[in-house]
Protein backbone atom coordinates (compact mmCIF):
# COMPACT_ATOMS: atom_id res chain seq x y z
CA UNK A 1 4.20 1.55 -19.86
CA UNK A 2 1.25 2.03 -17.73
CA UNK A 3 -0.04 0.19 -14.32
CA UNK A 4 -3.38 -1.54 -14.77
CA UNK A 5 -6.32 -1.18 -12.08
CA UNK A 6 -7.16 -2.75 -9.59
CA UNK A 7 -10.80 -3.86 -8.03
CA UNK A 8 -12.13 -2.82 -4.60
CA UNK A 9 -11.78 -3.89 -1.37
CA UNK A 10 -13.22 -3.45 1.87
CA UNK A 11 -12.20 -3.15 5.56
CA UNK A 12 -13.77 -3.55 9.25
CA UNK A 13 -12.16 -3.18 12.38
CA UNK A 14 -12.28 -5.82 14.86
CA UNK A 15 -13.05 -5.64 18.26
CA UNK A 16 -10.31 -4.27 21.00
CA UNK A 17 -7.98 -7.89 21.08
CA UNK A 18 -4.82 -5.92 22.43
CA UNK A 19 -4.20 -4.57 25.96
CA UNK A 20 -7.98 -3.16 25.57
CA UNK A 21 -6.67 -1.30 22.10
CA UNK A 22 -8.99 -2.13 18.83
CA UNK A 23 -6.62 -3.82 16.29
CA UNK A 24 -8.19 -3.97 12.84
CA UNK A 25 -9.38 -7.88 12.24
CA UNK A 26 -6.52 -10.08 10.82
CA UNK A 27 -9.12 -12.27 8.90
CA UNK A 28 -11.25 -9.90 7.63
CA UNK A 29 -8.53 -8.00 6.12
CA UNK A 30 -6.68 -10.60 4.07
CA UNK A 31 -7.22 -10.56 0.49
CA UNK A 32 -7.73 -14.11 -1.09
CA UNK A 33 -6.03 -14.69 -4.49
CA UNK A 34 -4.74 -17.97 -6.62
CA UNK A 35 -2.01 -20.05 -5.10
CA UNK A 36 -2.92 -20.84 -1.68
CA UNK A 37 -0.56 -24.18 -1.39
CA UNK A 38 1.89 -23.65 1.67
CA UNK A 39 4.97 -22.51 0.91
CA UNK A 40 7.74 -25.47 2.18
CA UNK A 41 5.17 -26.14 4.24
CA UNK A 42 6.11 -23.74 6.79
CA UNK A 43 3.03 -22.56 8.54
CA UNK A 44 1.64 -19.65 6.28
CA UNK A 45 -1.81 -18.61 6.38
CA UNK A 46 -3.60 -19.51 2.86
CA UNK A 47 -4.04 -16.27 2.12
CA UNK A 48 -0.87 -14.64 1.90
CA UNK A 49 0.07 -16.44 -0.82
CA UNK A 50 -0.42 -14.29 -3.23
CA UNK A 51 -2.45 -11.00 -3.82
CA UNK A 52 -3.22 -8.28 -6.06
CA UNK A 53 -1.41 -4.91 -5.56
CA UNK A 54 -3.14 -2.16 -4.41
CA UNK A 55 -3.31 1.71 -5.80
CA UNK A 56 -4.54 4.74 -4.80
CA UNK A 57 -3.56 8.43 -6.06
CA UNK A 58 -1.17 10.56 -4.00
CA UNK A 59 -1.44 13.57 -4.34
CA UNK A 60 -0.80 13.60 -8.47
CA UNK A 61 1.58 10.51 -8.15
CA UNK A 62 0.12 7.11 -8.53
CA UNK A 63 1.35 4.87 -5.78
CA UNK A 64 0.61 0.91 -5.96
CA UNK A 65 1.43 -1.17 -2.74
CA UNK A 66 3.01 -4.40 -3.60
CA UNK A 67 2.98 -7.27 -1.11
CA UNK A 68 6.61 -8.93 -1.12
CA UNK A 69 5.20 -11.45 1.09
CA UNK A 70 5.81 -13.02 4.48
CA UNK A 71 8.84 -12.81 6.13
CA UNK A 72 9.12 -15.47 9.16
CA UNK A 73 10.73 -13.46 12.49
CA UNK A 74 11.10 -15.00 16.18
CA UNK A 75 9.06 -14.24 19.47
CA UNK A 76 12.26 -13.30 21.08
CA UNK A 77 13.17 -10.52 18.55
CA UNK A 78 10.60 -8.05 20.23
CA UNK A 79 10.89 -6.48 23.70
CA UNK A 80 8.82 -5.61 26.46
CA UNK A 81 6.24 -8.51 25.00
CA UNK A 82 5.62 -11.84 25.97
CA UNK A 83 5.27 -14.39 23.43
CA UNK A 84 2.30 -15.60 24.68
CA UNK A 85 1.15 -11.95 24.34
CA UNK A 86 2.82 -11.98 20.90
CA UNK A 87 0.53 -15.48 19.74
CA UNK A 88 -2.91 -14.33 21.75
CA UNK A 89 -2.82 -10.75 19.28
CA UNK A 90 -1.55 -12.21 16.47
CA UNK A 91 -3.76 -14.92 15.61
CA UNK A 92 -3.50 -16.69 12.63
CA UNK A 93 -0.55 -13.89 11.57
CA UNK A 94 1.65 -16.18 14.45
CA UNK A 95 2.08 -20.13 15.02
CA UNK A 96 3.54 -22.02 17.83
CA UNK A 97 7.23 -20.59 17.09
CA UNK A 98 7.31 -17.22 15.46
CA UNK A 99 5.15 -14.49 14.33
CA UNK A 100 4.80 -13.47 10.58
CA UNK A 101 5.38 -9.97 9.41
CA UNK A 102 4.24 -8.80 6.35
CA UNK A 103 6.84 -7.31 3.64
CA UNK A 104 5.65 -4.51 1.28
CA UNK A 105 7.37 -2.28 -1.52
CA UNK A 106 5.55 0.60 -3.47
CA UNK A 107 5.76 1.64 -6.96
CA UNK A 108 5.44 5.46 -7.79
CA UNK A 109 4.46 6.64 -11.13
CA UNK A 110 4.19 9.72 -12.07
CA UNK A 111 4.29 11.54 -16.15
CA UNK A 112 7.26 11.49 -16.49
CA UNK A 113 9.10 8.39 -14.47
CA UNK A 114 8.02 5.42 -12.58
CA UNK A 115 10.32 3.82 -9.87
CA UNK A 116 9.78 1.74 -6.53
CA UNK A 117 10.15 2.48 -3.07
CA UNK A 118 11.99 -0.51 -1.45
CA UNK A 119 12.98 -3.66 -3.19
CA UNK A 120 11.24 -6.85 -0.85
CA UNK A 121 13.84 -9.57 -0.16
CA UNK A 122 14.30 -11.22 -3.78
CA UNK A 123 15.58 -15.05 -3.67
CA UNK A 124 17.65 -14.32 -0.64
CA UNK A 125 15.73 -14.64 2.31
CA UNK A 126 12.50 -16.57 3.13
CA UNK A 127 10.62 -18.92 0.73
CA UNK A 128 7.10 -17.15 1.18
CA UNK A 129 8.70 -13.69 0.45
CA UNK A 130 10.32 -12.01 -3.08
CA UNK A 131 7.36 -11.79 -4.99
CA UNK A 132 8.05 -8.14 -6.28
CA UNK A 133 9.53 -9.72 -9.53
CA UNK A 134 6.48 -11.47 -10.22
CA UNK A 135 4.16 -8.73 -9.60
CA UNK A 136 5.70 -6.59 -11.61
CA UNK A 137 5.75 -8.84 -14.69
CA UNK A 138 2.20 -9.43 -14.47
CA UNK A 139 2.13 -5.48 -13.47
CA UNK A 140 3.29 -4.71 -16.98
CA UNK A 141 6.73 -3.50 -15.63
CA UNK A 142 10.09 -4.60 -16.92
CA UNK A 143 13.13 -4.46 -15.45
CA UNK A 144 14.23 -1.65 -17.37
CA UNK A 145 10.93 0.50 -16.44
CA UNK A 146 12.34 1.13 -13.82
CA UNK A 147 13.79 4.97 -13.70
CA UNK A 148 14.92 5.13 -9.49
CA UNK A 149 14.68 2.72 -6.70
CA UNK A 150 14.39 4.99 -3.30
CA UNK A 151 15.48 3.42 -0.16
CA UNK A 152 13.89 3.48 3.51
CA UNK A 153 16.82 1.90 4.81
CA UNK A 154 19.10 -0.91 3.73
CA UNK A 155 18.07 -4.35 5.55
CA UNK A 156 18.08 -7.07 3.43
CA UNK A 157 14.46 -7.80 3.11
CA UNK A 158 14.63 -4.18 1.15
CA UNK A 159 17.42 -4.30 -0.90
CA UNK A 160 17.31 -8.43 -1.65
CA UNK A 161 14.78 -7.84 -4.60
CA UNK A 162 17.14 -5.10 -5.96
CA UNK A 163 20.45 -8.42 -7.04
CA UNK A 164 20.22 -11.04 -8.47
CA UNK A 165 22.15 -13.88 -6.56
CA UNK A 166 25.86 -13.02 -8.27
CA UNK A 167 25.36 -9.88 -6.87
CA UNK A 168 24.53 -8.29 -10.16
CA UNK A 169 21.61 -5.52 -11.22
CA UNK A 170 18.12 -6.24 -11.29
CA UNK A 171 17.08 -2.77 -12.10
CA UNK A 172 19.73 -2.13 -14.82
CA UNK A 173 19.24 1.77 -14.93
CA UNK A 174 17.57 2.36 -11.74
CA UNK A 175 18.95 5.78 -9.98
CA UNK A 176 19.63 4.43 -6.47
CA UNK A 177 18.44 6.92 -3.74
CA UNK A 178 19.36 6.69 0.41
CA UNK A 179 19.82 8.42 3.26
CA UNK A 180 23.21 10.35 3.59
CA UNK A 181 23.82 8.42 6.93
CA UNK A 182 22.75 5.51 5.60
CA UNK A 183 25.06 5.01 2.75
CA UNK A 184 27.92 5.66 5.41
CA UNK A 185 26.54 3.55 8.01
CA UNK A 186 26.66 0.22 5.64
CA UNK A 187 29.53 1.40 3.51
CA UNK A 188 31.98 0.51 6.83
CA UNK A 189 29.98 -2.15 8.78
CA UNK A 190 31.30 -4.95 9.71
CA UNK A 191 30.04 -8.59 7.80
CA UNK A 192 27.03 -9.76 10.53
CA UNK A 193 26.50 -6.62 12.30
CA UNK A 194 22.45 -6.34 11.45
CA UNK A 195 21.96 -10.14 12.13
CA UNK A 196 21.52 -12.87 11.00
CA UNK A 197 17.86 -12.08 9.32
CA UNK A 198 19.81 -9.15 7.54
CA UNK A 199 22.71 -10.00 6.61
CA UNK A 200 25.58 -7.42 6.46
CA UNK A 201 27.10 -8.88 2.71
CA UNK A 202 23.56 -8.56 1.37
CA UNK A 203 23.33 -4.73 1.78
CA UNK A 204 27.07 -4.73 0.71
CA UNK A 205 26.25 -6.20 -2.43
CA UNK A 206 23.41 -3.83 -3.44
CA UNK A 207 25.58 -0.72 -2.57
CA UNK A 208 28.14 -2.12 -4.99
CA UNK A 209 25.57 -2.79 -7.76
CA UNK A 210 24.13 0.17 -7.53
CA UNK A 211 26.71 2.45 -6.76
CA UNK A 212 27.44 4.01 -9.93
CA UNK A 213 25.09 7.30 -9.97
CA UNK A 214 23.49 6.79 -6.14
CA UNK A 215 22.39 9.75 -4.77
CA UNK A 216 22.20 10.48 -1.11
CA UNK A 217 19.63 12.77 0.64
CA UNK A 218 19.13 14.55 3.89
CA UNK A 219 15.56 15.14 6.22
CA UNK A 220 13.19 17.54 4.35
CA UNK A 221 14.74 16.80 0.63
CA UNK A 222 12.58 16.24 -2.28
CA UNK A 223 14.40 13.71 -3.60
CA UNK A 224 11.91 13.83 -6.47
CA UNK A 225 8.86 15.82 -7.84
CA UNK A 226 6.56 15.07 -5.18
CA UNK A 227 8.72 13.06 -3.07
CA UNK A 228 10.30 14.54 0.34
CA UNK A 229 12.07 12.79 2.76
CA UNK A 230 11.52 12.98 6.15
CA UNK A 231 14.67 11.08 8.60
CA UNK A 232 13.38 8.42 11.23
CA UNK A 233 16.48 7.06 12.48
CA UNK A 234 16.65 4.06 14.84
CA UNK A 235 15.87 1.53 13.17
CA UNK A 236 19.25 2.06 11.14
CA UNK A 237 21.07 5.14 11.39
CA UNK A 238 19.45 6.77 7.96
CA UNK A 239 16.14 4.65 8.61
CA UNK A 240 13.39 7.09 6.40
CA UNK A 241 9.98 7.66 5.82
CA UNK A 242 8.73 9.73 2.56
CA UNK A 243 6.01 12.12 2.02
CA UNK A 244 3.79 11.07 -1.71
CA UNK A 245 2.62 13.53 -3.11
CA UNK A 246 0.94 17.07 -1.59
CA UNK A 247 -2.59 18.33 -0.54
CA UNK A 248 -5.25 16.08 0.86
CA UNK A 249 -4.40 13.01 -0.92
CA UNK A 250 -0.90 12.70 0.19
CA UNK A 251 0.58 9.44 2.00
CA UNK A 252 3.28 9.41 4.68
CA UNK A 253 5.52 6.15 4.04
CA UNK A 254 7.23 5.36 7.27
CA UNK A 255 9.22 2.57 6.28
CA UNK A 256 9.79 0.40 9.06
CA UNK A 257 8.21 2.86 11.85
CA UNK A 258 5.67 -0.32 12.60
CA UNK A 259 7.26 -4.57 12.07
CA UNK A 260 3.70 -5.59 13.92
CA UNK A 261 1.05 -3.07 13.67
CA UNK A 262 -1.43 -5.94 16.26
CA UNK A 263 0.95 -4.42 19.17
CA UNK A 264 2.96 -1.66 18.07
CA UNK A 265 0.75 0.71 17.71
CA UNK A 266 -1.14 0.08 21.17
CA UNK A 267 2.39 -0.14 22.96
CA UNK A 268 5.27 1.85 21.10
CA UNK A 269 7.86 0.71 23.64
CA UNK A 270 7.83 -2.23 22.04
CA UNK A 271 11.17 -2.71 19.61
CA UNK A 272 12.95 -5.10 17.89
CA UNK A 273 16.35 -7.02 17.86
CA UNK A 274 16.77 -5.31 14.41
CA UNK A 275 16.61 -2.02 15.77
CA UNK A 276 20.14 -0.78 15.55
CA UNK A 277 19.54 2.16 18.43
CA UNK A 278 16.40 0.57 20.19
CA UNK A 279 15.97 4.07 22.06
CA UNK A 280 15.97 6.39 18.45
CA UNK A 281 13.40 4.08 17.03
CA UNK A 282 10.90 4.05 19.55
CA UNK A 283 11.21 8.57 19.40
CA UNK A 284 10.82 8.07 15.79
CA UNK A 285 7.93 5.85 15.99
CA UNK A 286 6.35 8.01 17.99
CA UNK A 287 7.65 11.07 16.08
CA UNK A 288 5.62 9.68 13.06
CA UNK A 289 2.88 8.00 14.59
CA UNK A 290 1.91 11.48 15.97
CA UNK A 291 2.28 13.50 13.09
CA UNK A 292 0.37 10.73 11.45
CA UNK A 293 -2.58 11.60 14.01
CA UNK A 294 -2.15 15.22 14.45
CA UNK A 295 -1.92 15.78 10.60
CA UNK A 296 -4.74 13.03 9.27
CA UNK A 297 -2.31 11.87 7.18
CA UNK A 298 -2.78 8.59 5.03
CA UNK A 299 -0.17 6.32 6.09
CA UNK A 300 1.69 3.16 4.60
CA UNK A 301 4.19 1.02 5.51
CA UNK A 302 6.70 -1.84 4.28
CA UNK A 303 5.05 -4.08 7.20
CA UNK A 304 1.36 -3.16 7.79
CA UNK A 305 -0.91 -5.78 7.26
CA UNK A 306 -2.69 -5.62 4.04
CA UNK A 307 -4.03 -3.15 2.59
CA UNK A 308 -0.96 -1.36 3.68
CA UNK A 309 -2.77 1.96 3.71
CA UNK A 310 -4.62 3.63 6.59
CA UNK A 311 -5.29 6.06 9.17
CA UNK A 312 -3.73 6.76 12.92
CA UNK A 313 -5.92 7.64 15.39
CA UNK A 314 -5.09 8.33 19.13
CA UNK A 315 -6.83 5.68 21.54
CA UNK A 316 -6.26 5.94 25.19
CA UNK A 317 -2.71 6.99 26.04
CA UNK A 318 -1.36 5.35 22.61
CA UNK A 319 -2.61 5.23 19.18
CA UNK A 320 -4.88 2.41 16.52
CA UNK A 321 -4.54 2.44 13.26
CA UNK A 322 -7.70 1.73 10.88
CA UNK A 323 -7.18 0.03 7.25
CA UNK A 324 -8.18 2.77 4.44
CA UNK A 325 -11.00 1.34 1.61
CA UNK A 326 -9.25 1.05 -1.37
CA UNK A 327 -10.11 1.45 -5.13
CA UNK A 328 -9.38 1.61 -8.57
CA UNK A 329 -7.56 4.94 -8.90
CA UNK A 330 -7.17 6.40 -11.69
CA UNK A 331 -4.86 7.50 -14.58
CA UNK A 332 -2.01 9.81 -14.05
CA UNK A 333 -2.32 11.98 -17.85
């Protein structure tokens, strides 16, 4: 099985829209595709219906970004923001109640294996997210492609697409791969405790499904050829971001470093109801947003805007993050 290619696209930068910080243009970087009816009729910019996944080469491995969708989130769930703040650099990505954040998984193929990198939220969460199934269908992937599934963490809108609603395997020989804190984090929490937009009995049941033959990592593992871990806790306690590939063409995935790249990268400080230790995610977001900078590194994550890849670069006293061109890449032999 191989992954097809994929056509070109290609990004500006808007004008600075954010506390004086440049914020790459909302419109101008969506990707039109079939399908634009709304969802339930619940707001959603045309759009983001649907879109084409995106590849480029990583350093030998071939890494395709998959959009999941849109999951729907609350003003209220971010801190040290304003909601009017929240709507005025948002735009269209934001209506009169809540801001939309984008939900992304990753496929990584290299000669000898191909797994994901994250799951998306499956049929359990929002209506306008779970479109990893689909993708992967018309992707040329079956269900039983797929050799590993590596985890950034284990919120629901990660592990949803990984069960089917009895609870039961999606991925029926997948190799399950987390965080050593992670997997002991979830394996004892209490039903509720990440909220109701992540529901505790959701992560529960993809530990179960998956627990025969997971294997845990630590910070600087390679978990696979050309994979290494690198630990950004916070967010949840094993919260991690993973290093594609070596050389030039490498990409640092931070997992959930960034929910809405319009403000978070301008103003760090700002974090999220879902952050399980509010004052370890911020360090690690700005743990990885400067390596990002200080290294060049090409950067994706499972909630940048589309295309999910890109460059950090230091602006003022924070940082702004510019979309990457993206092509057809080719074969891995």
């Amino acid at each position: 099985m191989r992954l097809a290619c994929f056509s070109a696209i290609k990004i500006k930068c808007g004008s600075e829209n954010f506390n004086g910080y440049p914020v790459c243009a909302t419109l101008e970087r969506h990707i039109p595709m079939s399908g634009t009816k709304d969802p339930a009729g619940m707001g959603v910019p045309p759009t983001y219906v649907r879109r084409t996944p995106l590849t480029v080469l990583a350093g030998g491995l071939r890494l395709t970004a998959v959009f999941d969708g849109l999951l729907k989130s609350a003003f209220d769930a971010y801190r040290h923001v304003g909601a009017a703040q929240l709507r005025q650099a948002l735009g269209p990505m934001a209506n009169e109640d809540a801001p939309w954040t984008d939900s992304n998984c990753f496929v990584v193929e290299s000669a000898g294996s191909l797994g994901l990198i994250d799951a998306g939220s499956g049929v359990h969460l929002d209506h306008t997210a779970g479109a990893l199934s689909n993708h992967l269908t018309d992707m040329g992937i079956a269900p039983g492609d797929i050799d590993y599934v590596i985890m950034t963490h284990l919120h629901g809108d990660h592990v949803g697409g990984l069960i089917n609603p009895d609870g039961s395997r999606i991925f029926p020989r997948a190799v399950m791969h987390l965080h050593t804190e992670e997997a002991e984090y979830w394996r004892n929490a209490p039903s509720g405790v990440a909220g109701e937009h992540h529901p505790a009995d959701l992560t529960g049941m993809a530990l179960r499904a998956y627990s025969d033959g997971a294997a845990t990592f630590e910070d600087g593992r390679e978990i696979l050829p050309g994979v290494k871990a690198i630990h950004l806790p916070g967010h949840t306690p094993g919260h991690s971001g993973f290093f594609i590939g070596e050389g030039p063409d490498a990409v640092f995935i931070w997992g959930d470093v960034i929910h809405l790249p319009e403000v978070q990268f301008a103003r760090p400080d700002i974090t999220t109801v879902y952050d399980l230790d509010v004052v370890r995610a911020e360090e690690s977001r700005r743990k990885a947003l400067t390596m990002a900078c200080e290294a060049r590194l090409k950067v994706a994550g499972m909630h940048l805007r589309q295309p999910p890849f890109g460059r950090v670069v230091r602006h003022r006293n924070a940082f702004a993050f510019t979309a990457d061109e993206i092509g057809a890449a080719p074969r891995v032999p």
